[in-house]
PDB file of N, CA and C in Angstrom:
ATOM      1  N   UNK A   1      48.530 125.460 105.945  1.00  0.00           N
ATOM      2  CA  UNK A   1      48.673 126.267 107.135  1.00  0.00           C
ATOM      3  C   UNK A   1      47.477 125.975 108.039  1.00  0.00           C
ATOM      4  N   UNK A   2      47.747 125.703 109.419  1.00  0.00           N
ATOM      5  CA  UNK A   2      46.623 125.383 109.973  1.00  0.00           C
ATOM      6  C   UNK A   2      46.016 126.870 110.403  1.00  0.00           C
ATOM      7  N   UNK A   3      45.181 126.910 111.084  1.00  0.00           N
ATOM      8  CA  UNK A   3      44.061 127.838 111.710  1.00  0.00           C
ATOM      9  C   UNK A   3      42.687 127.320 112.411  1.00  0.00           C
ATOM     10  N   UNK A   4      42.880 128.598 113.561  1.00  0.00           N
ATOM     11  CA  UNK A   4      41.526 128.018 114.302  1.00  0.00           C
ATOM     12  C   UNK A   4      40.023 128.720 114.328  1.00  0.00           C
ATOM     13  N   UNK A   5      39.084 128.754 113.690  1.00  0.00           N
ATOM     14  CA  UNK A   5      38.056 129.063 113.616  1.00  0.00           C
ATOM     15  C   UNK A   5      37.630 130.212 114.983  1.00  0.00           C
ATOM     16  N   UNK A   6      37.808 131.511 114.832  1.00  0.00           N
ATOM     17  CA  UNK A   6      36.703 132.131 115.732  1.00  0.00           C
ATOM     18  C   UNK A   6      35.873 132.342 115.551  1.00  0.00           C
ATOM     19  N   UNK A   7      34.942 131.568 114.970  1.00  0.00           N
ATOM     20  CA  UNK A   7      33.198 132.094 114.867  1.00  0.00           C
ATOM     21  C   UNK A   7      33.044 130.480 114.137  1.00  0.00           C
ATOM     22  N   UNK A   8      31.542 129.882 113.884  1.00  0.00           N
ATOM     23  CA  UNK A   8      31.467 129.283 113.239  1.00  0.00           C
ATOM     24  C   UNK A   8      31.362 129.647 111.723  1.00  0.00           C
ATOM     25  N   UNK A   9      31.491 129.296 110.700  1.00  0.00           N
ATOM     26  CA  UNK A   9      30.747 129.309 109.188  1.00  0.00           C
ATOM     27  C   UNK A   9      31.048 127.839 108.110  1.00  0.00           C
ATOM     28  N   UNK A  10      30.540 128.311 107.061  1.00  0.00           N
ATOM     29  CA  UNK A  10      30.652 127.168 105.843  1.00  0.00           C
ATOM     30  C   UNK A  10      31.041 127.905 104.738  1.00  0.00           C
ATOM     31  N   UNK A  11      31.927 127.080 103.897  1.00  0.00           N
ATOM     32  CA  UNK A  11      32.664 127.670 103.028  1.00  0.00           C
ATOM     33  C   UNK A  11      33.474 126.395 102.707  1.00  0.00           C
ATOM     34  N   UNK A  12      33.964 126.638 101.584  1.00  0.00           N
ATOM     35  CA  UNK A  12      35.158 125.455 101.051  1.00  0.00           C
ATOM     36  C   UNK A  12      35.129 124.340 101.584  1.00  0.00           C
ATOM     37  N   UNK A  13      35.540 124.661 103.566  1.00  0.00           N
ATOM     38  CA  UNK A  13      35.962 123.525 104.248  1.00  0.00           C
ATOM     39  C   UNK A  13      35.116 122.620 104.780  1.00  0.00           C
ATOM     40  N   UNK A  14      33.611 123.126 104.428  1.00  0.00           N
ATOM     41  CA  UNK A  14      32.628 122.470 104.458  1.00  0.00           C
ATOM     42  C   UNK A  14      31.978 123.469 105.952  1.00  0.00           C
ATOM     43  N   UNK A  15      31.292 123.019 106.823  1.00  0.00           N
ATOM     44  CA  UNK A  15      30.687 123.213 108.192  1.00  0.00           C
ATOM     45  C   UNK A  15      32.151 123.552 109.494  1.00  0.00           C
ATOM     46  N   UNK A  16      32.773 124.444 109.327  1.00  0.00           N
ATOM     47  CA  UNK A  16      33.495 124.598 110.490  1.00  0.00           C
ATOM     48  C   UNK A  16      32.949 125.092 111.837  1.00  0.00           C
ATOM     49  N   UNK A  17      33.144 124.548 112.712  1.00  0.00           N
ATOM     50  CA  UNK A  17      32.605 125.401 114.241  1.00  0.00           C
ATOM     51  C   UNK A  17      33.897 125.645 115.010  1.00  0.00           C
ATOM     52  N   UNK A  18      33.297 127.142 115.758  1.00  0.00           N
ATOM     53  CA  UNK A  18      34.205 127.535 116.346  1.00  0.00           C
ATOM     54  C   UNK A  18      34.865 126.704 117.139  1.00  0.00           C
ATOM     55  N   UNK A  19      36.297 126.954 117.165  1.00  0.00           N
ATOM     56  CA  UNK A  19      37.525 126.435 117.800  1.00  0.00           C
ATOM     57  C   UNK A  19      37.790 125.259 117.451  1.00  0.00           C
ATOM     58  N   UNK A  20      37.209 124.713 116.057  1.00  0.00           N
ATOM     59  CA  UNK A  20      38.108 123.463 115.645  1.00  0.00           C
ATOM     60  C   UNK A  20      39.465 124.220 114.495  1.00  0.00           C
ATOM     61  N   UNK A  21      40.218 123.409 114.555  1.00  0.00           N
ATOM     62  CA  UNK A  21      41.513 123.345 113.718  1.00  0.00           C
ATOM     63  C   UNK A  21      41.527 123.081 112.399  1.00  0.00           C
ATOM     64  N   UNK A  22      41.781 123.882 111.403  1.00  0.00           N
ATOM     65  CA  UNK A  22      41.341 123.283 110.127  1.00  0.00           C
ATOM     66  C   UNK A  22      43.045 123.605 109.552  1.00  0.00           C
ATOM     67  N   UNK A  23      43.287 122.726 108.292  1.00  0.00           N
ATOM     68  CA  UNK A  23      44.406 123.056 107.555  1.00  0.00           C
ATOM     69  C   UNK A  23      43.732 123.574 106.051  1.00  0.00           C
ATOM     70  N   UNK A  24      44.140 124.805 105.628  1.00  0.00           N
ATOM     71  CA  UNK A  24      44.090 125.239 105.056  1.00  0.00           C
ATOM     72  C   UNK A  24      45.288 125.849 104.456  1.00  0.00           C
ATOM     73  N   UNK A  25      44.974 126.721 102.777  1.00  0.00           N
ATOM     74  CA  UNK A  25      46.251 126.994 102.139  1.00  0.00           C
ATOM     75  C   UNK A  25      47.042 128.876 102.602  1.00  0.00           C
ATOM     76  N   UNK A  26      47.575 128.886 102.572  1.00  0.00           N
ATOM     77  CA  UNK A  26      48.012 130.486 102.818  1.00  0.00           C
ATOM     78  C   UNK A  26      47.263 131.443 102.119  1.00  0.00           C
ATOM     79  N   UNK A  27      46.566 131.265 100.890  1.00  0.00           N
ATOM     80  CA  UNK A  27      45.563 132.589 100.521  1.00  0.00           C
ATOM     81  C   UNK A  27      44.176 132.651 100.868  1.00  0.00           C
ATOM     82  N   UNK A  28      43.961 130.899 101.376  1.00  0.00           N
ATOM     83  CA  UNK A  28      42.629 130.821 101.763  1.00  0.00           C
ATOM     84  C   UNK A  28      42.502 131.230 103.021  1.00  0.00           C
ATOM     85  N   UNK A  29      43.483 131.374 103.966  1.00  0.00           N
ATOM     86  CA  UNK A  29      43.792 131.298 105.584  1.00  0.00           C
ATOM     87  C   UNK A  29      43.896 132.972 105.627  1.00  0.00           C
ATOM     88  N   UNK A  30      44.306 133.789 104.924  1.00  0.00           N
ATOM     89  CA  UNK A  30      44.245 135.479 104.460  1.00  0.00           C
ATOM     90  C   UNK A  30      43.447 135.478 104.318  1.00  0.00           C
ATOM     91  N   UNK A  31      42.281 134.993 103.620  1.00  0.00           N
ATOM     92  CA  UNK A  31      40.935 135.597 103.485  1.00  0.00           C
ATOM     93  C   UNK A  31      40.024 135.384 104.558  1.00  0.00           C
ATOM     94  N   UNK A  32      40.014 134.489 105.316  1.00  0.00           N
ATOM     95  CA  UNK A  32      39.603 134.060 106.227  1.00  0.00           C
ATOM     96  C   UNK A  32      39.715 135.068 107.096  1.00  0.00           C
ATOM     97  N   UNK A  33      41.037 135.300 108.225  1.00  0.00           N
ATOM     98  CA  UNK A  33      41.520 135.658 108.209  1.00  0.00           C
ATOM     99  C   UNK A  33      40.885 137.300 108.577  1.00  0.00           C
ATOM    100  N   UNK A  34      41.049 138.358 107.037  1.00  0.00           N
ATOM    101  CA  UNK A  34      40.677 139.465 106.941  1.00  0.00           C
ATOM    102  C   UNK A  34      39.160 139.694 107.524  1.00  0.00           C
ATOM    103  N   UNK A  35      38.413 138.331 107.125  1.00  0.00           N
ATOM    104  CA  UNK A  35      36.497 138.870 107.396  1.00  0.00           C
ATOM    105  C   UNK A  35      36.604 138.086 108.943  1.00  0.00           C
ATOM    106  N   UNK A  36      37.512 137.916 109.502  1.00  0.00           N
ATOM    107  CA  UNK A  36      37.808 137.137 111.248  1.00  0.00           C
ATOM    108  C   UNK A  36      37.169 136.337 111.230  1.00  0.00           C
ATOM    109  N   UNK A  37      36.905 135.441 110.574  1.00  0.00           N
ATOM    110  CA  UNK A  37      36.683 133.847 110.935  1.00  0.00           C
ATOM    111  C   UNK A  37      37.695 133.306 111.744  1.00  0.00           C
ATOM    112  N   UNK A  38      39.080 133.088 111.076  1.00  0.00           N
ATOM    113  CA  UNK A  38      39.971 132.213 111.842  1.00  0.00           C
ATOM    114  C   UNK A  38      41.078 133.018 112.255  1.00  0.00           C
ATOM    115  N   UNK A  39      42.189 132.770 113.161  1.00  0.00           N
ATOM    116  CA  UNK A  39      43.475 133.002 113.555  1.00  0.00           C
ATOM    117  C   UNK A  39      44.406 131.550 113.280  1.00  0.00           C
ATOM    118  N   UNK A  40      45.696 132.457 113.523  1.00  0.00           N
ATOM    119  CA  UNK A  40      46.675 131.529 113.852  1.00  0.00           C
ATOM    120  C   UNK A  40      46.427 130.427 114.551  1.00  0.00           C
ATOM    121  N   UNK A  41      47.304 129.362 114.228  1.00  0.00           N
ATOM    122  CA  UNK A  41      46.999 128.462 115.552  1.00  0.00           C
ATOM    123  C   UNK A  41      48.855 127.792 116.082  1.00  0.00           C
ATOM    124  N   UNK A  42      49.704 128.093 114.790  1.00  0.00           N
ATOM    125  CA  UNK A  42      51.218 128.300 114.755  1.00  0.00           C
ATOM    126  C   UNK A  42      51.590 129.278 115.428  1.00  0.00           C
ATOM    127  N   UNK A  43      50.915 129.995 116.185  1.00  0.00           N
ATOM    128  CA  UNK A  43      52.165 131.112 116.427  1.00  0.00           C
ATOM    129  C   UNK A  43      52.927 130.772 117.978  1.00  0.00           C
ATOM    130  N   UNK A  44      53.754 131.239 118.249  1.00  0.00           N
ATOM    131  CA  UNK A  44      55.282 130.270 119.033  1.00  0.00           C
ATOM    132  C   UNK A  44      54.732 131.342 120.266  1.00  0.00           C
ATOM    133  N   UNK A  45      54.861 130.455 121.570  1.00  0.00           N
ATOM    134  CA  UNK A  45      54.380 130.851 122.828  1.00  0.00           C
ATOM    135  C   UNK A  45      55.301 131.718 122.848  1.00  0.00           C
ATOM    136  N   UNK A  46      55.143 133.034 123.635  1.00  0.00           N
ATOM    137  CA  UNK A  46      55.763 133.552 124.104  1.00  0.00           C
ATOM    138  C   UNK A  46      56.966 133.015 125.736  1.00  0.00           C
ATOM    139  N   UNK A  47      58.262 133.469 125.854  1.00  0.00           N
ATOM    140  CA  UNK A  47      59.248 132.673 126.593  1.00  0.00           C
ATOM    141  C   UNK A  47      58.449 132.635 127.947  1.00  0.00           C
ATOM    142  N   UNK A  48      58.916 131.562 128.770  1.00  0.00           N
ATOM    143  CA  UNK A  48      58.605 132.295 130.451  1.00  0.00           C
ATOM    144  C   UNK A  48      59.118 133.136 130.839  1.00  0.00           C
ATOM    145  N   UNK A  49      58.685 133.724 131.748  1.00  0.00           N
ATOM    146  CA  UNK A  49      59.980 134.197 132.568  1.00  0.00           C
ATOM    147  C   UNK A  49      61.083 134.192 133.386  1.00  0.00           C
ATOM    148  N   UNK A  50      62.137 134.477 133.405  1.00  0.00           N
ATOM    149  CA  UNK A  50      62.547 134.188 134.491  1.00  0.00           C
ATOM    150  C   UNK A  50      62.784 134.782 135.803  1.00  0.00           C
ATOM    151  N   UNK A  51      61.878 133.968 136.700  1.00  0.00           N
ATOM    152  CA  UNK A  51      61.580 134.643 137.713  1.00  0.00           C
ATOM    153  C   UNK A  51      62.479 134.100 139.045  1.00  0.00           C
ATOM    154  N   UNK A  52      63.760 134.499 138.710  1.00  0.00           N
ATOM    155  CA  UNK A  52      65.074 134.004 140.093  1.00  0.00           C
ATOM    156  C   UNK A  52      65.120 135.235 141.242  1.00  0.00           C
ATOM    157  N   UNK A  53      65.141 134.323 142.209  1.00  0.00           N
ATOM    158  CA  UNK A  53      65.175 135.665 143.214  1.00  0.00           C
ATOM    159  C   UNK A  53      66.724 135.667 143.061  1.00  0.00           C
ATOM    160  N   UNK A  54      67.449 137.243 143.391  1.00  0.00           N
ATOM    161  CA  UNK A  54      68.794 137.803 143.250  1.00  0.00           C
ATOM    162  C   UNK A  54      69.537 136.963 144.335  1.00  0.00           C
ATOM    163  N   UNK A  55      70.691 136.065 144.278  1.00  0.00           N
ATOM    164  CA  UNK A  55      71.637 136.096 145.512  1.00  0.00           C
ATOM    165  C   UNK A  55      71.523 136.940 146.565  1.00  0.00           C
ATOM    166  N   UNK A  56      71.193 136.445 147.930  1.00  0.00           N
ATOM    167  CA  UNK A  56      71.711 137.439 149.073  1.00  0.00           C
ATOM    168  C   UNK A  56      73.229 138.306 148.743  1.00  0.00           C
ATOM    169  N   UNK A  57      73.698 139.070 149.390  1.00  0.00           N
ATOM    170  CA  UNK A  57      75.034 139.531 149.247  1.00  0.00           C
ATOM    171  C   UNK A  57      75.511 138.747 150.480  1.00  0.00           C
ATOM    172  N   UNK A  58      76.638 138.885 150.342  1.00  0.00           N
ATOM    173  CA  UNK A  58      77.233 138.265 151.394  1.00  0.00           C
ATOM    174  C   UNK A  58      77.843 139.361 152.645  1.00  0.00           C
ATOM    175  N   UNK A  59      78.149 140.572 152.565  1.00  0.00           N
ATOM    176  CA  UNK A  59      78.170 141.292 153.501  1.00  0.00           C
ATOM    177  C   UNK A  59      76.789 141.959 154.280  1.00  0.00           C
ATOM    178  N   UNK A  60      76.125 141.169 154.387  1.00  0.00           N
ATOM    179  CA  UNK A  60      74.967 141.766 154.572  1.00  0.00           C
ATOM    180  C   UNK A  60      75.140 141.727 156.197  1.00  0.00           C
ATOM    181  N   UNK A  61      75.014 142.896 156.468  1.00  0.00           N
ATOM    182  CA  UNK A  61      74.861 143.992 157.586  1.00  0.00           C
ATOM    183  C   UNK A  61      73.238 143.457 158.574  1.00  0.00           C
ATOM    184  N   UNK A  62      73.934 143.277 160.229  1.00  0.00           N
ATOM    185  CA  UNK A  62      72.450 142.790 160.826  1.00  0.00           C
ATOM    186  C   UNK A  62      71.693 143.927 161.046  1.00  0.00           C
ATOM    187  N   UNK A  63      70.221 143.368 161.585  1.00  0.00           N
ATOM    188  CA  UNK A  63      69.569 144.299 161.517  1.00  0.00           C
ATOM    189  C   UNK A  63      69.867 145.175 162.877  1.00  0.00           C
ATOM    190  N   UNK A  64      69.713 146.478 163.074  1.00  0.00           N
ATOM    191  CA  UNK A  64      70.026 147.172 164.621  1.00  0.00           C
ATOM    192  C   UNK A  64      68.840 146.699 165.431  1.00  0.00           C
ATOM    193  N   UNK A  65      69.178 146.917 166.488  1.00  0.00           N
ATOM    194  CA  UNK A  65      68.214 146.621 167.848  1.00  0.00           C
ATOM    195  C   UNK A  65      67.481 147.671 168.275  1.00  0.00           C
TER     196      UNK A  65
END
């Protein structure tokens, strides 16, 4: 499982610094993890949006004078 280092430390993976990418196993990446060394680095972007402007209507009424 990969993960990305928020803080630096040393441990197992040898010298990690913050914001490199390490692969690690799923109980080692939980422990990590719990004392906030690392996060996710898999997790799925959230969608865009969709940002369409609505069709005009078609009876659309002019403006008065």
């Amino acid at each position: 499982m990969k993960v990305k280092a928020e803080k630096a430390f040393e441990g197992q993976e040898g010298y990690v610094k913050r914001g490199d990418v390490i692969e690690v196993s799923e109980m080692r990446a939980r422990e990590l993890k719990r004392v906030g060394l690392v996060k996710d680095v898999a997790q799925k972007a959230a969608p865009a949006p969709s940002n369409k402007k609505a069709p005009e209507p078609e009876n659309k009424a002019k403006a008065a004078k």
